[in-house]
PDB file of N, CA and C in Angstrom:
ATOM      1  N   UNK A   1      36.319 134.088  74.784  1.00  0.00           N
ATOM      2  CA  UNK A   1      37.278 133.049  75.081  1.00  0.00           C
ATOM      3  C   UNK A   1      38.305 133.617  76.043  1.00  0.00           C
ATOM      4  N   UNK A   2      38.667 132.764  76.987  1.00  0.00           N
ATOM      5  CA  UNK A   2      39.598 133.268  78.300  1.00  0.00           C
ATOM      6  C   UNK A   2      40.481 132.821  77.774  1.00  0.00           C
ATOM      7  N   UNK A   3      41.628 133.351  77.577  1.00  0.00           N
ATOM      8  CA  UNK A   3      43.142 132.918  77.615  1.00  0.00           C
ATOM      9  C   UNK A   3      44.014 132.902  78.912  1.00  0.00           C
ATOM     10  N   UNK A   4      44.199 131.813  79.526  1.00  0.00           N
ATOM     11  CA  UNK A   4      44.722 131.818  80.865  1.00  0.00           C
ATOM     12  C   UNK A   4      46.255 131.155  80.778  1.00  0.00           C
ATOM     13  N   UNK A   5      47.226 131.514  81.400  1.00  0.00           N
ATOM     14  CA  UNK A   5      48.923 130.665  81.709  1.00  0.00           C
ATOM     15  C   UNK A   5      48.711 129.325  81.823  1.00  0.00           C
ATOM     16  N   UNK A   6      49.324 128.467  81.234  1.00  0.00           N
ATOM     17  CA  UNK A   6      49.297 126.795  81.105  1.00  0.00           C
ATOM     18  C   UNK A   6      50.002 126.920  83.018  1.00  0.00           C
ATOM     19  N   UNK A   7      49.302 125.765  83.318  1.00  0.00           N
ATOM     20  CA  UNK A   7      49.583 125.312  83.966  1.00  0.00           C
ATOM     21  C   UNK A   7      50.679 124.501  84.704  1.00  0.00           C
ATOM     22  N   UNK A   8      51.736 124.364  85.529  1.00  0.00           N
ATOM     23  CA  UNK A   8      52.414 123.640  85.653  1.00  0.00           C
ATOM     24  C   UNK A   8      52.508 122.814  86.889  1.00  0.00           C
ATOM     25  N   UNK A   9      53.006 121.589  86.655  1.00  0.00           N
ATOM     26  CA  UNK A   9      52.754 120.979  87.532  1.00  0.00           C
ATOM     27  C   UNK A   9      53.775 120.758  88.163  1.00  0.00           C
ATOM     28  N   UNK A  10      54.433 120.719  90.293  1.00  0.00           N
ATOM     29  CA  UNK A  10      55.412 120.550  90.722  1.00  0.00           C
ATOM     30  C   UNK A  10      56.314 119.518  90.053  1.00  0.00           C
ATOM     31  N   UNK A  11      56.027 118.409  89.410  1.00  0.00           N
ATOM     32  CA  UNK A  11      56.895 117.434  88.994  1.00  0.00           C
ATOM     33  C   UNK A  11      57.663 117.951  87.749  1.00  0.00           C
ATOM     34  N   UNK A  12      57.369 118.866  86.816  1.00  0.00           N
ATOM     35  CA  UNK A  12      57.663 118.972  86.142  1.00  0.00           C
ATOM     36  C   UNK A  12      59.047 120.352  86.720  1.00  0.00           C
ATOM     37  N   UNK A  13      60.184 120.501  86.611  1.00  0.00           N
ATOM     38  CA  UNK A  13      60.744 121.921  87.027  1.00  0.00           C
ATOM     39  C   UNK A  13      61.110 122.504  85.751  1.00  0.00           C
ATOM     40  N   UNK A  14      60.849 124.281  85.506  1.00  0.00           N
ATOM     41  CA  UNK A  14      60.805 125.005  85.073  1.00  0.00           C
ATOM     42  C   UNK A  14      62.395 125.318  84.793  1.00  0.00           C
ATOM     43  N   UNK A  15      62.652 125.336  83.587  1.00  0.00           N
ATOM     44  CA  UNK A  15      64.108 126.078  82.827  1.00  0.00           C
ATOM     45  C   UNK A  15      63.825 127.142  83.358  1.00  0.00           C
ATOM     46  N   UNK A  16      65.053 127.931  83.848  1.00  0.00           N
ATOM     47  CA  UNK A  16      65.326 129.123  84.109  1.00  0.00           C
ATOM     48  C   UNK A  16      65.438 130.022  82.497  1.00  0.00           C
ATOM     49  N   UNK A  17      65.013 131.096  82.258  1.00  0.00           N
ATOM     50  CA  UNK A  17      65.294 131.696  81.345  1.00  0.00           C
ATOM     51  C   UNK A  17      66.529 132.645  81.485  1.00  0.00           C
ATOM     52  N   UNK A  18      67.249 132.598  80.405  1.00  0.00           N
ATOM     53  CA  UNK A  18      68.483 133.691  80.547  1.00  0.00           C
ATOM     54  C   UNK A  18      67.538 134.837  80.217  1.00  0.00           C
ATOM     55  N   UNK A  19      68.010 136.049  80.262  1.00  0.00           N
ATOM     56  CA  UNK A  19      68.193 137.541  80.228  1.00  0.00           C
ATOM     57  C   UNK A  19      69.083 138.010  79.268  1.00  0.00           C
ATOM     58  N   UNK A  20      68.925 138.509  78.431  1.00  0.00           N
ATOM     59  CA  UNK A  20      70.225 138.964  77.345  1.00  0.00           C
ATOM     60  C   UNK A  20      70.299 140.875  78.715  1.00  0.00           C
ATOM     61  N   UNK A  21      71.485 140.879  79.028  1.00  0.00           N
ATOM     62  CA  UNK A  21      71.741 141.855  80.263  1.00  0.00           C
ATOM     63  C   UNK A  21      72.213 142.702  79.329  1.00  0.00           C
ATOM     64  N   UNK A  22      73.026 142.958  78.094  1.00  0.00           N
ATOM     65  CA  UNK A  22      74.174 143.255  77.505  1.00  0.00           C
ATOM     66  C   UNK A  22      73.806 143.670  76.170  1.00  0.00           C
ATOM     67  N   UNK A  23      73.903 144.632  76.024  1.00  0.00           N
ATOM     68  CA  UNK A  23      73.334 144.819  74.639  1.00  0.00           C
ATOM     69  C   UNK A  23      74.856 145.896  74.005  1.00  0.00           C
ATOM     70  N   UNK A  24      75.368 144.806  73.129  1.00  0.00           N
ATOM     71  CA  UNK A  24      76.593 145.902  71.954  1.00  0.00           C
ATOM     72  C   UNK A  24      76.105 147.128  71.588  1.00  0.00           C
ATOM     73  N   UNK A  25      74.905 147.334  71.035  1.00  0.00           N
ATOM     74  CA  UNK A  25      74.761 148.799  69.977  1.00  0.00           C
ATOM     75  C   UNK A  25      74.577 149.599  71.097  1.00  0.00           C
ATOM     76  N   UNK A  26      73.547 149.494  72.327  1.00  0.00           N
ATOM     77  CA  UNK A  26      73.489 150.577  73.145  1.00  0.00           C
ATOM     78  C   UNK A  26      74.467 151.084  74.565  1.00  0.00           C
ATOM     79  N   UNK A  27      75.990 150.020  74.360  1.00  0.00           N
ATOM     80  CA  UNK A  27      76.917 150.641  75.069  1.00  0.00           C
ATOM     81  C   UNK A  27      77.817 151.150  73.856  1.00  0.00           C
ATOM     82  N   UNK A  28      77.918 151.104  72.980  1.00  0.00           N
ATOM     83  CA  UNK A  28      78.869 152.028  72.132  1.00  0.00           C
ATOM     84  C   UNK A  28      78.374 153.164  71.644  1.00  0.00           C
ATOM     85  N   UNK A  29      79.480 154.141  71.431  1.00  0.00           N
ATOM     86  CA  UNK A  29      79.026 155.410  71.245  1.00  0.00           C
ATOM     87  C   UNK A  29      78.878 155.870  69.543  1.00  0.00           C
ATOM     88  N   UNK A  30      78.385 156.449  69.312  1.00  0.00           N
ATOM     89  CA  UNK A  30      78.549 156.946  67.565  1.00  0.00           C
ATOM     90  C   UNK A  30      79.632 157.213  67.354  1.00  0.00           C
ATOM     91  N   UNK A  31      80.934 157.565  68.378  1.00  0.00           N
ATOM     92  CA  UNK A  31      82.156 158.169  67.192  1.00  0.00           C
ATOM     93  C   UNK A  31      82.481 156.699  67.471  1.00  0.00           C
ATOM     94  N   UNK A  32      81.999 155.863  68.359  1.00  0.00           N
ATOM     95  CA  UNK A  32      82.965 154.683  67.960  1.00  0.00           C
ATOM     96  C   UNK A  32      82.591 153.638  66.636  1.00  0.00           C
ATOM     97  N   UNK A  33      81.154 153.920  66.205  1.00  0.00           N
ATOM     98  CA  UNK A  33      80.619 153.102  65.652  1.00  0.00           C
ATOM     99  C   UNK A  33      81.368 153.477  63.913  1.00  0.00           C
ATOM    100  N   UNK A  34      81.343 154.461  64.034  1.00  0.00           N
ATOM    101  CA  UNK A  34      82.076 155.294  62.899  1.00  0.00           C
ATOM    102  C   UNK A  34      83.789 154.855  62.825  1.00  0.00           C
ATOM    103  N   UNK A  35      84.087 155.305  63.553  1.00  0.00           N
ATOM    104  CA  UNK A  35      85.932 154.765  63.894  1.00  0.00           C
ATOM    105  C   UNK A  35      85.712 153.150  63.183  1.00  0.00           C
ATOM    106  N   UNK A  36      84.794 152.424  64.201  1.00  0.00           N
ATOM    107  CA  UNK A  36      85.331 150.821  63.785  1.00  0.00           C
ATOM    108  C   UNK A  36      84.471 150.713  62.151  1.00  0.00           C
ATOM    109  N   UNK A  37      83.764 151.308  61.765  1.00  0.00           N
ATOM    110  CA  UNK A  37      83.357 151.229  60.379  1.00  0.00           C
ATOM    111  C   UNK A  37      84.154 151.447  59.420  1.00  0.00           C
ATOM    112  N   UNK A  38      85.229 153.087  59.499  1.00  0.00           N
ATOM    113  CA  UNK A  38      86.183 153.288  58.705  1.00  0.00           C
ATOM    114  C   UNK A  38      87.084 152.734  59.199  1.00  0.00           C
ATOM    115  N   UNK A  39      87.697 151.813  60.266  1.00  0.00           N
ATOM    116  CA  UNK A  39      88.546 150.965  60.162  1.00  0.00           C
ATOM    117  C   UNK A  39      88.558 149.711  59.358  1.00  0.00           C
ATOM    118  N   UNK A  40      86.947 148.822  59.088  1.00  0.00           N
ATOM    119  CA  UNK A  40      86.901 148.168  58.669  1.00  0.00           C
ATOM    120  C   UNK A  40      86.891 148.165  56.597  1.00  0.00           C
ATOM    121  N   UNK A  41      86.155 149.541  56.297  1.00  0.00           N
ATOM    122  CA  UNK A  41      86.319 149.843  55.329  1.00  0.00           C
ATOM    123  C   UNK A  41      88.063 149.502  54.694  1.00  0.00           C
ATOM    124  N   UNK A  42      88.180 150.178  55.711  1.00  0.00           N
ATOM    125  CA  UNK A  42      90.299 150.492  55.271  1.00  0.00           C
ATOM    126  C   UNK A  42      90.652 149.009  54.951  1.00  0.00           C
ATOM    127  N   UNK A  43      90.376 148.608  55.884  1.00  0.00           N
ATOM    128  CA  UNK A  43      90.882 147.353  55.817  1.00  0.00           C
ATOM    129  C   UNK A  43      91.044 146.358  55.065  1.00  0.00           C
ATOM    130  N   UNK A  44      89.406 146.126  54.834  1.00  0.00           N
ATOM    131  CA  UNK A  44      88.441 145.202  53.715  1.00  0.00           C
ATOM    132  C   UNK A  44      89.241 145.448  52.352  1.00  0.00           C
ATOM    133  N   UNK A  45      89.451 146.932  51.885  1.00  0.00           N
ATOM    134  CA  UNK A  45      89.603 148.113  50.764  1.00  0.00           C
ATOM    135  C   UNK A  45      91.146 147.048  50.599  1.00  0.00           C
ATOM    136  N   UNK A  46      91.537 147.234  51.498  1.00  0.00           N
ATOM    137  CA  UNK A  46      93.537 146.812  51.334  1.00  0.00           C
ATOM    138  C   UNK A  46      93.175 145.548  51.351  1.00  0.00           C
ATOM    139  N   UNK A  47      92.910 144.677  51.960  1.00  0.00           N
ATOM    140  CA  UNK A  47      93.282 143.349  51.835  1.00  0.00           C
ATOM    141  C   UNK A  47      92.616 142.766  50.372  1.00  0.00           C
ATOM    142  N   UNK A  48      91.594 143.336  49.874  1.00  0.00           N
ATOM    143  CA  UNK A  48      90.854 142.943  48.648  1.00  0.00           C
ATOM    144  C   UNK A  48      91.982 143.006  47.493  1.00  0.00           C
ATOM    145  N   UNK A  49      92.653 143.987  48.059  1.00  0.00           N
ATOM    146  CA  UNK A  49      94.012 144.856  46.591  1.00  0.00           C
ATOM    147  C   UNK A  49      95.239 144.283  46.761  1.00  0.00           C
ATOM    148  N   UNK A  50      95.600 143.747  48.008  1.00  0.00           N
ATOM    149  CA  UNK A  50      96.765 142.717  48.104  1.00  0.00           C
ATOM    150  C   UNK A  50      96.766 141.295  48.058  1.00  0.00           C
ATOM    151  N   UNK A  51      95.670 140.700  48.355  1.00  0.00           N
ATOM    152  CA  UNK A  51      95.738 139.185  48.201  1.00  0.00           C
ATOM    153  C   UNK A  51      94.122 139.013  47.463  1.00  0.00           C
ATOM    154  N   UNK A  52      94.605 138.605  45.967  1.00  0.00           N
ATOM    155  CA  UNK A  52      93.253 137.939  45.494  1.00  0.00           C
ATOM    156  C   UNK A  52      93.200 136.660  45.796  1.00  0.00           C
ATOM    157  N   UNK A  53      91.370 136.670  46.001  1.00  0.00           N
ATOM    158  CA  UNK A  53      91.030 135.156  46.109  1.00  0.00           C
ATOM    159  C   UNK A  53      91.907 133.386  45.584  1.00  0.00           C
ATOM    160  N   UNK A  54      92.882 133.063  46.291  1.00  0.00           N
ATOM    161  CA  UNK A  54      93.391 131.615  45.765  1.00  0.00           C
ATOM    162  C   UNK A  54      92.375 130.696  45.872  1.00  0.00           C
ATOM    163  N   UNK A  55      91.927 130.486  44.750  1.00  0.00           N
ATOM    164  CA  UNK A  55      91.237 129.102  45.364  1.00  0.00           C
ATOM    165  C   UNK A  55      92.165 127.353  45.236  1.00  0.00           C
ATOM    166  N   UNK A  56      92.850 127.564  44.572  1.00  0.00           N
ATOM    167  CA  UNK A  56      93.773 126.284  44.587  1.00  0.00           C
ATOM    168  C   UNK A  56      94.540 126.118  46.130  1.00  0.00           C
ATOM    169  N   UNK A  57      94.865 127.683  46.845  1.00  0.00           N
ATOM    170  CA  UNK A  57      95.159 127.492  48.382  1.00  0.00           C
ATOM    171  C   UNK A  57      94.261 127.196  48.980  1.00  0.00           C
ATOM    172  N   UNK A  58      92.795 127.386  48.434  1.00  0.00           N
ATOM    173  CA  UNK A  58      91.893 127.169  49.954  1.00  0.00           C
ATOM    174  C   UNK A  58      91.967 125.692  49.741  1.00  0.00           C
ATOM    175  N   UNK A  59      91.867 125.386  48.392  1.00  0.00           N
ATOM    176  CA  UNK A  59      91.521 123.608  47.813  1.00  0.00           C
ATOM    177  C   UNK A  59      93.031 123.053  49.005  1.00  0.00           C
ATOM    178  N   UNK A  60      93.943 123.471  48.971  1.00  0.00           N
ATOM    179  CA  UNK A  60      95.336 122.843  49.425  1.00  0.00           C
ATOM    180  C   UNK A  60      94.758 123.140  51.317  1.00  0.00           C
ATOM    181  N   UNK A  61      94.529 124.039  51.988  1.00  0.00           N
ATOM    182  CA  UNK A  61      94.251 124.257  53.199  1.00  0.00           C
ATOM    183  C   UNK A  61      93.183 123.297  53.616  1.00  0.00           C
ATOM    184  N   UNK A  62      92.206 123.240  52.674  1.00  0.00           N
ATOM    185  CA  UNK A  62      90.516 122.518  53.220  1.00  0.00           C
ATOM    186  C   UNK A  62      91.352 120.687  53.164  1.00  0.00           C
ATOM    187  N   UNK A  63      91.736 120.156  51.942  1.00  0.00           N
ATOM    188  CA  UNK A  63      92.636 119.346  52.129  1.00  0.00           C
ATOM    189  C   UNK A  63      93.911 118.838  53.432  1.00  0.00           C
ATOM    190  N   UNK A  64      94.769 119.854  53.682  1.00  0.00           N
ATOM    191  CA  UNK A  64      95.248 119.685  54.864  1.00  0.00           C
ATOM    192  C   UNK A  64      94.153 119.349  56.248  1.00  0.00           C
ATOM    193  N   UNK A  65      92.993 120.208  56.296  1.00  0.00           N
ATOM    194  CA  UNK A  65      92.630 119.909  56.784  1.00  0.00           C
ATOM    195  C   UNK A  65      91.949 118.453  57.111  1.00  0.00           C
ATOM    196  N   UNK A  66      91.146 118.533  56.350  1.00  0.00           N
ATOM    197  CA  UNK A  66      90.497 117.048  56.259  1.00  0.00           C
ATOM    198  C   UNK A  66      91.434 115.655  56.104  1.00  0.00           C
ATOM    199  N   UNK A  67      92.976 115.845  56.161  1.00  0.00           N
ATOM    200  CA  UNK A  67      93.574 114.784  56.711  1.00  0.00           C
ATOM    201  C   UNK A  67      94.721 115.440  57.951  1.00  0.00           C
ATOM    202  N   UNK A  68      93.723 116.000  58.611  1.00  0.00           N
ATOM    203  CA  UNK A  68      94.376 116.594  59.711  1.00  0.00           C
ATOM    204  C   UNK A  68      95.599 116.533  59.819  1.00  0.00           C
ATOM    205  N   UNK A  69      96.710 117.482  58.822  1.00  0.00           N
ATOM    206  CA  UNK A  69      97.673 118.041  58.202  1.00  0.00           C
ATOM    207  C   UNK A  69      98.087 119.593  58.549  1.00  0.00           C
ATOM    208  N   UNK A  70      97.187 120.458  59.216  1.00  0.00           N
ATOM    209  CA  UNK A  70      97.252 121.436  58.997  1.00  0.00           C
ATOM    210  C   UNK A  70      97.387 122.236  60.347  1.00  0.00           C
ATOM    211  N   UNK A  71      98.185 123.208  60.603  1.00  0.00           N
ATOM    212  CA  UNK A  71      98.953 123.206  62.337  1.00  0.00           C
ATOM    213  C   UNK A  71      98.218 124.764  62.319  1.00  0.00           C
ATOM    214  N   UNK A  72      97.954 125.157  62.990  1.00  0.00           N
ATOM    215  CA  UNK A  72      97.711 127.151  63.062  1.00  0.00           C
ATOM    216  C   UNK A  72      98.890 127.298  64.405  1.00  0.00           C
ATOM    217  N   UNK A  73      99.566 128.190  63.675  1.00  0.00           N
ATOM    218  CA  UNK A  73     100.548 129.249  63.861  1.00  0.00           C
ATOM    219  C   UNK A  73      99.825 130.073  65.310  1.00  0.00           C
ATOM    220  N   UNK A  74      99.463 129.862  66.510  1.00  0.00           N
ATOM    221  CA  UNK A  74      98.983 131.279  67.426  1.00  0.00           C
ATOM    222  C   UNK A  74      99.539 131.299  67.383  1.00  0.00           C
ATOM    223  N   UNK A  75     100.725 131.724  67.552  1.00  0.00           N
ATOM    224  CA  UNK A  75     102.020 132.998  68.046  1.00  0.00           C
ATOM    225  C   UNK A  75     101.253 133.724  66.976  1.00  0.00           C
ATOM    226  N   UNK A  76     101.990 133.561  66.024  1.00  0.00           N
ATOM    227  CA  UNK A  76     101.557 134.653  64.444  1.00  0.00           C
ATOM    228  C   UNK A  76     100.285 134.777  64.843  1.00  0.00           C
ATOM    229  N   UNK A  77      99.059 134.535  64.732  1.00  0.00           N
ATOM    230  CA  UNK A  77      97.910 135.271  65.137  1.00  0.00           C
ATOM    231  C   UNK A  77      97.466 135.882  65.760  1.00  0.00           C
ATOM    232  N   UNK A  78      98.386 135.665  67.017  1.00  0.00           N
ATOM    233  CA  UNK A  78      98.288 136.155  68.231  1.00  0.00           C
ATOM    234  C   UNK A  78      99.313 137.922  68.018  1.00  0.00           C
ATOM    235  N   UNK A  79     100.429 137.491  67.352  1.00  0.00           N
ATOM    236  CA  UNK A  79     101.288 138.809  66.914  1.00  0.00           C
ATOM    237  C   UNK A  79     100.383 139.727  65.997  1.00  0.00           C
ATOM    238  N   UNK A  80      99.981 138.882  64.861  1.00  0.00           N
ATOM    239  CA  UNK A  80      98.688 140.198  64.044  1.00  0.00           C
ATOM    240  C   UNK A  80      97.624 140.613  64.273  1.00  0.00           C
ATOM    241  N   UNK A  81      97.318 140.237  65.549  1.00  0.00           N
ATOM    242  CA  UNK A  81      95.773 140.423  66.053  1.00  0.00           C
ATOM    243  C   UNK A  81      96.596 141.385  67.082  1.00  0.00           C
ATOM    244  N   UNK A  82      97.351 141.285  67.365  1.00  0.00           N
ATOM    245  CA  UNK A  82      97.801 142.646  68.726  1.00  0.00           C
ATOM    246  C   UNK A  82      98.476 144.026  67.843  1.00  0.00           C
ATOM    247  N   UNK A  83      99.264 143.278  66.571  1.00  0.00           N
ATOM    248  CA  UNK A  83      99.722 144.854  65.740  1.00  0.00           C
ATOM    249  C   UNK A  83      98.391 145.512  65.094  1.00  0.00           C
ATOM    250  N   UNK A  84      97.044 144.611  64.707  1.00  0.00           N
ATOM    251  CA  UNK A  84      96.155 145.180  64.527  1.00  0.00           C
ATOM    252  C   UNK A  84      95.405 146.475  65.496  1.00  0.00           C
ATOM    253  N   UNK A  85      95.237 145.847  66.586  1.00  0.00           N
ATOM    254  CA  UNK A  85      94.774 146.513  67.633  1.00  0.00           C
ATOM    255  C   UNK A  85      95.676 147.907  68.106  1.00  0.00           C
ATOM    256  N   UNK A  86      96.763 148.027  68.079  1.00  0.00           N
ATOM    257  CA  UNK A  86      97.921 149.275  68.491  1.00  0.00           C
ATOM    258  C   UNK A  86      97.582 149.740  66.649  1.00  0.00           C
ATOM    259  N   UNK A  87      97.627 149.406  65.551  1.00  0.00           N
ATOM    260  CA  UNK A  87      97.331 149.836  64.816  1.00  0.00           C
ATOM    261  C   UNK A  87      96.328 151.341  64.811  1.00  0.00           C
ATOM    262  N   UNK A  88      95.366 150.373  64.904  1.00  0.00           N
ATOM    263  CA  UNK A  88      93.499 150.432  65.177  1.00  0.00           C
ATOM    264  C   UNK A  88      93.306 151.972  66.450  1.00  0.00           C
ATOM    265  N   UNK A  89      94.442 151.519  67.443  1.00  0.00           N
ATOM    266  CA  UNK A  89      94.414 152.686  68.596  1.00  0.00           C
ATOM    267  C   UNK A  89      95.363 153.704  68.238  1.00  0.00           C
ATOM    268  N   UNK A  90      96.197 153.703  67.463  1.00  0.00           N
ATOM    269  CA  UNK A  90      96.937 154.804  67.031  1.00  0.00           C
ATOM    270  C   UNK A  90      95.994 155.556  65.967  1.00  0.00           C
ATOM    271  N   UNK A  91      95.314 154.807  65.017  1.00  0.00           N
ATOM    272  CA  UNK A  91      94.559 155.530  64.476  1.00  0.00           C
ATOM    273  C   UNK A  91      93.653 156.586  64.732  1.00  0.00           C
ATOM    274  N   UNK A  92      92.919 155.513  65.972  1.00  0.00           N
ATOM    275  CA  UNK A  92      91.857 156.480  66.866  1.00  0.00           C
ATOM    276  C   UNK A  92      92.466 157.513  67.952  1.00  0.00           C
ATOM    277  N   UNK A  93      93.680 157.556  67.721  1.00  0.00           N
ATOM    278  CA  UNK A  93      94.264 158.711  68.800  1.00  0.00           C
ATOM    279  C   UNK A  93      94.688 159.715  67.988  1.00  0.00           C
ATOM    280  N   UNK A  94      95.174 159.513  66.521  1.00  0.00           N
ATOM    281  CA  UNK A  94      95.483 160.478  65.968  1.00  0.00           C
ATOM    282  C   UNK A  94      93.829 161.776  65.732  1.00  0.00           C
ATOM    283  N   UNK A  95      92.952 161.243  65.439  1.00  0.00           N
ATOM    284  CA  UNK A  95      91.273 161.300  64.792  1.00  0.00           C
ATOM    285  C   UNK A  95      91.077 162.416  65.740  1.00  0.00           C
ATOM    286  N   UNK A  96      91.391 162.217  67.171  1.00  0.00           N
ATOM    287  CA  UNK A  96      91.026 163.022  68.120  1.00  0.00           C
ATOM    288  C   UNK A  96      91.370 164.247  68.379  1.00  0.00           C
TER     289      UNK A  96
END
């Protein structure tokens, strides 16, 4: 049995296929993979020990939400996502 390429016909035009160009695991290096692992450990470790699970807040948040009640703060996210990061790089500068 011949197995031959389907055929196409001019009327029909061909999707371009993307290319995944970019691959995460093989541009990072092992001490980094390590660094952001025990960063995340640390992290996970503390936030588990300071805020237990509310579920009467998520019930009150999922609520706000669903009568579109509920505003997000970027500034504040935007402020703990940048003290994270100078965090995160002081860490990895001390390591070195």
């Amino acid at each position: 049995m011949k197995i031959t390429a389907p055929s196409t016909s001019p009327a029909t035009p061909q999707k371009p296929r993307l290319q995944n160009t970019t691959s995460p695991v093989a541009t990072t290096s092992p001490a980094a993979d390590v660094s952001v692992t025990t960063h995340l450990q640390k992290t996970s470790g503390a936030s588990a020990t300071e805020a237990p699970f509310d579920s009467q807040r998520v019930a009150e948040i999922r609520q706000a939400i669903a009568e579109g009640r509920f505003q997000v703060n970027v500034g504040k996210i935007a402020d703990r996502l940048i003290g994270d990061v100078r965090d995160f790089l002081a860490q990895d500068q001390s390591a070195i």
